[in-house]
N, C-alpha and C. Protein backbone atom coordinates (compact mmCIF):
# COMPACT_ATOMS: atom_id res chain seq x y z
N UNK A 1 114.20 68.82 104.24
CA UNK A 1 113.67 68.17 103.07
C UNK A 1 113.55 69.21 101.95
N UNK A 2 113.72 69.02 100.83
CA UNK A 2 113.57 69.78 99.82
C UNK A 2 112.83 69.62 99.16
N UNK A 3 112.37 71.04 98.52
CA UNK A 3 111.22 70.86 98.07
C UNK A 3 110.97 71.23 96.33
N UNK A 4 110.19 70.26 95.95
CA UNK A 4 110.80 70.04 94.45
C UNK A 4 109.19 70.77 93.60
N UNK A 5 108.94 71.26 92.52
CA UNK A 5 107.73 72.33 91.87
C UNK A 5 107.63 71.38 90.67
N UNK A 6 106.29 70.51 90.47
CA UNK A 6 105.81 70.22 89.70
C UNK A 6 106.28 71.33 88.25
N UNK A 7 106.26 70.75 86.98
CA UNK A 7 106.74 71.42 85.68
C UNK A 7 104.86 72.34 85.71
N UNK A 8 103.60 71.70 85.98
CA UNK A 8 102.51 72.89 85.92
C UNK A 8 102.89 73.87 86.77
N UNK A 9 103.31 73.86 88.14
CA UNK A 9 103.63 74.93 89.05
C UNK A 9 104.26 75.91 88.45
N UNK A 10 105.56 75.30 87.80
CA UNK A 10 106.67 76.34 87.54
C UNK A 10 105.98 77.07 85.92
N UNK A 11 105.20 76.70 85.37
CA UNK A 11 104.37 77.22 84.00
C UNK A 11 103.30 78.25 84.51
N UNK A 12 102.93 77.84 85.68
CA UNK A 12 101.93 78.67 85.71
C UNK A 12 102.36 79.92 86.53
N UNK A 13 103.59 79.58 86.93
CA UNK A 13 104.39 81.35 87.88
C UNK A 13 104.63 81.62 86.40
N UNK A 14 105.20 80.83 85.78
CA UNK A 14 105.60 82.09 84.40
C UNK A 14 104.30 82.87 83.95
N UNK A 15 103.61 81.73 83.74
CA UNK A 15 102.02 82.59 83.33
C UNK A 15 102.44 83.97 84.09
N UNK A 16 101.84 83.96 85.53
CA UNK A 16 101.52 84.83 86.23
C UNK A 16 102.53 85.99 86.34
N UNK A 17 103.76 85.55 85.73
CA UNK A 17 104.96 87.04 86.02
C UNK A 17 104.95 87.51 84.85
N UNK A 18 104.54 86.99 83.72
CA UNK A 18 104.77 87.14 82.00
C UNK A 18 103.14 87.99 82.31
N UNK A 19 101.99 87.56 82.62
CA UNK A 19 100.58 88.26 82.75
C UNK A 19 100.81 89.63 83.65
N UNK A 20 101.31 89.77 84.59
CA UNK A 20 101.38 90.61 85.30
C UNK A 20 102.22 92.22 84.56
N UNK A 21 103.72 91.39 84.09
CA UNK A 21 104.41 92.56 83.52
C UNK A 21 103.99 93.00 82.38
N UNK A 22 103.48 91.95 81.52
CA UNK A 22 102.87 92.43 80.43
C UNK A 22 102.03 93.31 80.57
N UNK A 23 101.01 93.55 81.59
CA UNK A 23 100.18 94.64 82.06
C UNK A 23 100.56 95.59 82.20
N UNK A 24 101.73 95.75 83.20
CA UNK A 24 102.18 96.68 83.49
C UNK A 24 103.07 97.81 82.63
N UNK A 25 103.47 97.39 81.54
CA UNK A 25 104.04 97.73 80.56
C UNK A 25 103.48 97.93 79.34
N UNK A 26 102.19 97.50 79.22
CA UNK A 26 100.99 97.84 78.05
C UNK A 26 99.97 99.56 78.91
N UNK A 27 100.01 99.07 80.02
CA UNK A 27 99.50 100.36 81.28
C UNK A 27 100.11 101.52 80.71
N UNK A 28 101.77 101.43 81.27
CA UNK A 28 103.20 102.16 81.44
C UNK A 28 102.81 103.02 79.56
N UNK A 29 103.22 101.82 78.66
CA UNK A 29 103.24 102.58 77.80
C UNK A 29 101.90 103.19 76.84
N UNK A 30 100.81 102.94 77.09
CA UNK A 30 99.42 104.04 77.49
C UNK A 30 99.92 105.10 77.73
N UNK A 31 100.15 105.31 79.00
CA UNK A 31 99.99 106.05 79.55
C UNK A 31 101.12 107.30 79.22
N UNK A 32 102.45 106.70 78.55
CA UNK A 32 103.60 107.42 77.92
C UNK A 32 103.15 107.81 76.53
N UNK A 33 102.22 107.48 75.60
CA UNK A 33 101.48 107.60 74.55
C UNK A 33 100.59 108.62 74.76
N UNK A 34 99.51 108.32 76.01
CA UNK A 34 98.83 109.29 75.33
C UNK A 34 98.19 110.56 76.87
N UNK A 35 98.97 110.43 77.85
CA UNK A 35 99.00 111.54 79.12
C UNK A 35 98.04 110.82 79.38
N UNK A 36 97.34 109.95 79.28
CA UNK A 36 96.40 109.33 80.63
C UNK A 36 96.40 108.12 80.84
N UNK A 37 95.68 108.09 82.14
CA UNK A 37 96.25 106.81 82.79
C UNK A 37 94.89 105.43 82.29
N UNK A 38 95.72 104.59 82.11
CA UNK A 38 95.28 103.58 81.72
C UNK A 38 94.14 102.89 82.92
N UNK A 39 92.91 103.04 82.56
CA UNK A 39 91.68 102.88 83.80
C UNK A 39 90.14 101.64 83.41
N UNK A 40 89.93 101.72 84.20
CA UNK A 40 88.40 101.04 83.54
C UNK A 40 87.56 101.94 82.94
N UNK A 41 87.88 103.25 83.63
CA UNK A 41 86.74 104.51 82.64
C UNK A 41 86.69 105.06 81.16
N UNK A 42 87.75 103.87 80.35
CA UNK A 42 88.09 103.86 79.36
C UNK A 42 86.56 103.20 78.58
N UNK A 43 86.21 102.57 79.31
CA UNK A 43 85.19 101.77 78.76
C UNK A 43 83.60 103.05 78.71
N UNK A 44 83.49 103.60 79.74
CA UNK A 44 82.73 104.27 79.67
C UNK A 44 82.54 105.61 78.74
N UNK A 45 83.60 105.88 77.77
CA UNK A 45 83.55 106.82 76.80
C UNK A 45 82.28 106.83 75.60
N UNK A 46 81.97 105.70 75.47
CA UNK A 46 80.72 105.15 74.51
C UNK A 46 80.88 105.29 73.34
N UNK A 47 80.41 104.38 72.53
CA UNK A 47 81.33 104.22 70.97
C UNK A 47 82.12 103.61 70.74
N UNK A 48 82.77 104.01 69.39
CA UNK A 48 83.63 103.14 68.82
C UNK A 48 85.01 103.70 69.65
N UNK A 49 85.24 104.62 70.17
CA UNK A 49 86.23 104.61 71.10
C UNK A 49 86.29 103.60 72.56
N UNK A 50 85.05 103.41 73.20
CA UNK A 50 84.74 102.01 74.29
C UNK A 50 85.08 101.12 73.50
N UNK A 51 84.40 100.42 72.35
CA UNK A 51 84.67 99.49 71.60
C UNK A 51 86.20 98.88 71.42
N UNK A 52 86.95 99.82 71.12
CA UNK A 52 88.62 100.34 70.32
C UNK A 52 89.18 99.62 72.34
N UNK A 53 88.78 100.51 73.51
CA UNK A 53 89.76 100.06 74.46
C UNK A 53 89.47 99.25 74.96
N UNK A 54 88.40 98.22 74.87
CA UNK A 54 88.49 96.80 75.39
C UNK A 54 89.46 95.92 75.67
N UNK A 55 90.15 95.89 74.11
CA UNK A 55 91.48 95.17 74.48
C UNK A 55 92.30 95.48 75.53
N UNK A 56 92.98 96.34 75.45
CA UNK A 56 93.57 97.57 76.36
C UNK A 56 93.03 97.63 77.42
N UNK A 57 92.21 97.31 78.23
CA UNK A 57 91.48 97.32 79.57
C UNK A 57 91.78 95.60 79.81
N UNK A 58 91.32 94.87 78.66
CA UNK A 58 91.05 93.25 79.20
C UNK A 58 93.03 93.12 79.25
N UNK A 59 93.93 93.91 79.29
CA UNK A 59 95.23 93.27 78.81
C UNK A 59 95.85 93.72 80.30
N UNK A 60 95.35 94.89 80.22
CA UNK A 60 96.07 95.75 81.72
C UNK A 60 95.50 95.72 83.21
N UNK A 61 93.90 94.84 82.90
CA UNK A 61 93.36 94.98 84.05
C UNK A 61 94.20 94.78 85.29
N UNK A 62 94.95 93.46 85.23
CA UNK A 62 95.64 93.06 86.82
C UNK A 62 96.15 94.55 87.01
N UNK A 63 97.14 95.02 86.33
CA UNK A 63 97.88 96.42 86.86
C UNK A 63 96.83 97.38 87.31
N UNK A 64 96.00 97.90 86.77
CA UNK A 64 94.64 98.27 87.43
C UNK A 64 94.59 97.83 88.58
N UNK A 65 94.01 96.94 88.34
CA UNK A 65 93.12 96.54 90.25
C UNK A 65 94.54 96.51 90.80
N UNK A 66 95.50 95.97 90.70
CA UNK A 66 96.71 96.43 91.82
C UNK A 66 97.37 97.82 91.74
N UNK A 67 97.30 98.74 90.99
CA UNK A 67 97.11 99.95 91.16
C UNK A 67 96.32 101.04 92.27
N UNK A 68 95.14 100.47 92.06
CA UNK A 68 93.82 100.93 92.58
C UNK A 68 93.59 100.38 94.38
N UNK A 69 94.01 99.18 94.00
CA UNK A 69 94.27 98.46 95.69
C UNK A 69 94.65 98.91 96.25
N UNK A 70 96.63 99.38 95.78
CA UNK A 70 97.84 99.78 96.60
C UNK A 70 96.82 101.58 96.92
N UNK A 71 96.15 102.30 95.75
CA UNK A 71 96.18 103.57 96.26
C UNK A 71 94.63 103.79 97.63
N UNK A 72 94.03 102.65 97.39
CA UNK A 72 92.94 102.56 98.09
C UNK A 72 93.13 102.27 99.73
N UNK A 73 94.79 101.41 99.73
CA UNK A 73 94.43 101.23 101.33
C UNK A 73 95.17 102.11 101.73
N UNK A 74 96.13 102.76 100.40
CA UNK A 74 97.16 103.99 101.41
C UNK A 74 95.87 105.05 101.69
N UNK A 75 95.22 105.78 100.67
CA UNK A 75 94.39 107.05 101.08
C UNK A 75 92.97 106.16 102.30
N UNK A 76 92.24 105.41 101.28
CA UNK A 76 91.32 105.19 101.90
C UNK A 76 91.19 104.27 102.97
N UNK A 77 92.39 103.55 103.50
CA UNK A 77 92.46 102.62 104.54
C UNK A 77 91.71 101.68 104.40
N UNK A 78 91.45 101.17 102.73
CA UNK A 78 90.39 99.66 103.50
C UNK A 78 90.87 98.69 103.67
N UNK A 79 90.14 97.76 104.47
CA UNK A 79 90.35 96.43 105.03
C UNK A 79 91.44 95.44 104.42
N UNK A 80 92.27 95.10 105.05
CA UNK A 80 93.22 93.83 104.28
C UNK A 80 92.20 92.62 104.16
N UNK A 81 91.16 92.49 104.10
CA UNK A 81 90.39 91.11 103.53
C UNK A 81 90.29 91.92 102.20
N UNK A 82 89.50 93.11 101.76
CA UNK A 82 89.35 93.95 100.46
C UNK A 82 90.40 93.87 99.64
N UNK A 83 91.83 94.16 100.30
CA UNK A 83 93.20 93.87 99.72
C UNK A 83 93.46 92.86 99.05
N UNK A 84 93.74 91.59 99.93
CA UNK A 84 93.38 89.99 99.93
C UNK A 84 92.83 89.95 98.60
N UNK A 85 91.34 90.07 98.37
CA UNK A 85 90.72 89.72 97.65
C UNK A 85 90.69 90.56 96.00
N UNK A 86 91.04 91.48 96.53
CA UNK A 86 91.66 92.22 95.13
C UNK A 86 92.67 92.03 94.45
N UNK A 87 93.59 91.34 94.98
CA UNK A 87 95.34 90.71 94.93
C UNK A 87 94.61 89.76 94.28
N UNK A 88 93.84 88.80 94.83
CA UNK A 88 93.71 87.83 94.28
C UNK A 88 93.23 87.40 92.55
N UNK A 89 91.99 88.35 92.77
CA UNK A 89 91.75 88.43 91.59
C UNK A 89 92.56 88.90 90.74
N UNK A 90 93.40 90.01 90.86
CA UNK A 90 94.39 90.75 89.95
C UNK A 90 95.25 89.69 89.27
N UNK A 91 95.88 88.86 90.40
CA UNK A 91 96.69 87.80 90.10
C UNK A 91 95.66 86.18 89.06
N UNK A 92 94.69 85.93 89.05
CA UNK A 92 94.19 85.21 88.63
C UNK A 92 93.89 85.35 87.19
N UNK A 93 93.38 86.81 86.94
CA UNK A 93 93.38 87.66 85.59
C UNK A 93 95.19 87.81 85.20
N UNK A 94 95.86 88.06 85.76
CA UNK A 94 97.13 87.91 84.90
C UNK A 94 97.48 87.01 84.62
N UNK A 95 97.31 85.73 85.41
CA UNK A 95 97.59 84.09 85.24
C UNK A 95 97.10 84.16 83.98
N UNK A 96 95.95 84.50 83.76
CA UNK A 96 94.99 84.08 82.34
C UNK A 96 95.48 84.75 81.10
N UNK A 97 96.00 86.14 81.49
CA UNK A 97 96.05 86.78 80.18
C UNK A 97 97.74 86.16 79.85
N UNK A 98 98.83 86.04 81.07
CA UNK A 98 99.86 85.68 80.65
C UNK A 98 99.78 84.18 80.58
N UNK A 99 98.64 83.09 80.53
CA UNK A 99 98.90 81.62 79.95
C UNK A 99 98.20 82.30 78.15
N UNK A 100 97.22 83.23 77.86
CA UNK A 100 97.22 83.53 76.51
C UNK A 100 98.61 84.28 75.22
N UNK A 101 99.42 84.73 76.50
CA UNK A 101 100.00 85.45 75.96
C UNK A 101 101.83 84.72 75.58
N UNK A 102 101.75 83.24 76.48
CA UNK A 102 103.05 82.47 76.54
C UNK A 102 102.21 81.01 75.26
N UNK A 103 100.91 81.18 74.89
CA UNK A 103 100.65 80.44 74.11
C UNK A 103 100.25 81.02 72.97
N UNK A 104 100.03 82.33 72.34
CA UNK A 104 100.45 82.81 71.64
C UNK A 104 101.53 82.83 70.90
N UNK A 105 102.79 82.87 71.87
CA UNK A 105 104.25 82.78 71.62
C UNK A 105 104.39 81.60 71.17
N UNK A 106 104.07 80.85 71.60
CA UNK A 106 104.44 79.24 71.09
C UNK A 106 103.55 79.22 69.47
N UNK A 107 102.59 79.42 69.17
CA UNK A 107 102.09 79.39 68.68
C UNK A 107 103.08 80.16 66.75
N UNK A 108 103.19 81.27 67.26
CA UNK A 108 104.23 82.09 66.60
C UNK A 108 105.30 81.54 66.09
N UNK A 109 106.28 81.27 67.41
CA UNK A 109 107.40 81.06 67.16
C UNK A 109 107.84 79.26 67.17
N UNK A 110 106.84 78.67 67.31
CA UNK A 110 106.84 76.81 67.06
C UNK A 110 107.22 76.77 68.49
N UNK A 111 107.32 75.62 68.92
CA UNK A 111 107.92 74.85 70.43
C UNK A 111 109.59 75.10 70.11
């Protein structure tokens, strides 16, 4: 039997591959800009520099937490439920930033 993907299904993998790379490539080029790596401890600088990387943290997070996952269970061995649940979220936050970022586009460039 074959199996056929609702038109929301197939919108919302784009979300999630358009959210994901977009991360990864806002991360990537951080990190080619300015020698460091694109982190949550960005936030903790205090000031108008915390202020300034919000965006930049709320854009790249998924690559983050799947960054941080992949290096956490290689060194630190934790649990594949910890994994699981970090994937998950990573992926749920890119869904979101890439359904803002494919309606943006529309927005821009008309239907």
């Amino acid at each position: 039997m074959p199996v056929s993907l609702s038109f929301d299904s197939i919108e919302a993998f784009k979300a999630l591959a358009i959210g994901i790379a977009a991360a990864g490539m806002v991360a990537t080029g951080f990190e080619a800009m300015t020698e460091r790596r694109a982190s949550f401890t960005l936030l903790e600088t205090g000031g108008a520099r915390a202020v300034a990387s919000v965006p930049l943290v709320v854009l790249t997070a998924p690559f983050i937490i799947l960054r941080n996952t992949v290096r956490g269970r290689r060194k630190d061995r934790r649990r594949i439920g910890f994994v699981a649940l970090a994937t998950m979220i990573a992926c749920l936050w890119g869904l979101a930033c890439g359904r803002v970022i494919l309606d943006m586009a529309i927005a821009i460039l008309g239907s």
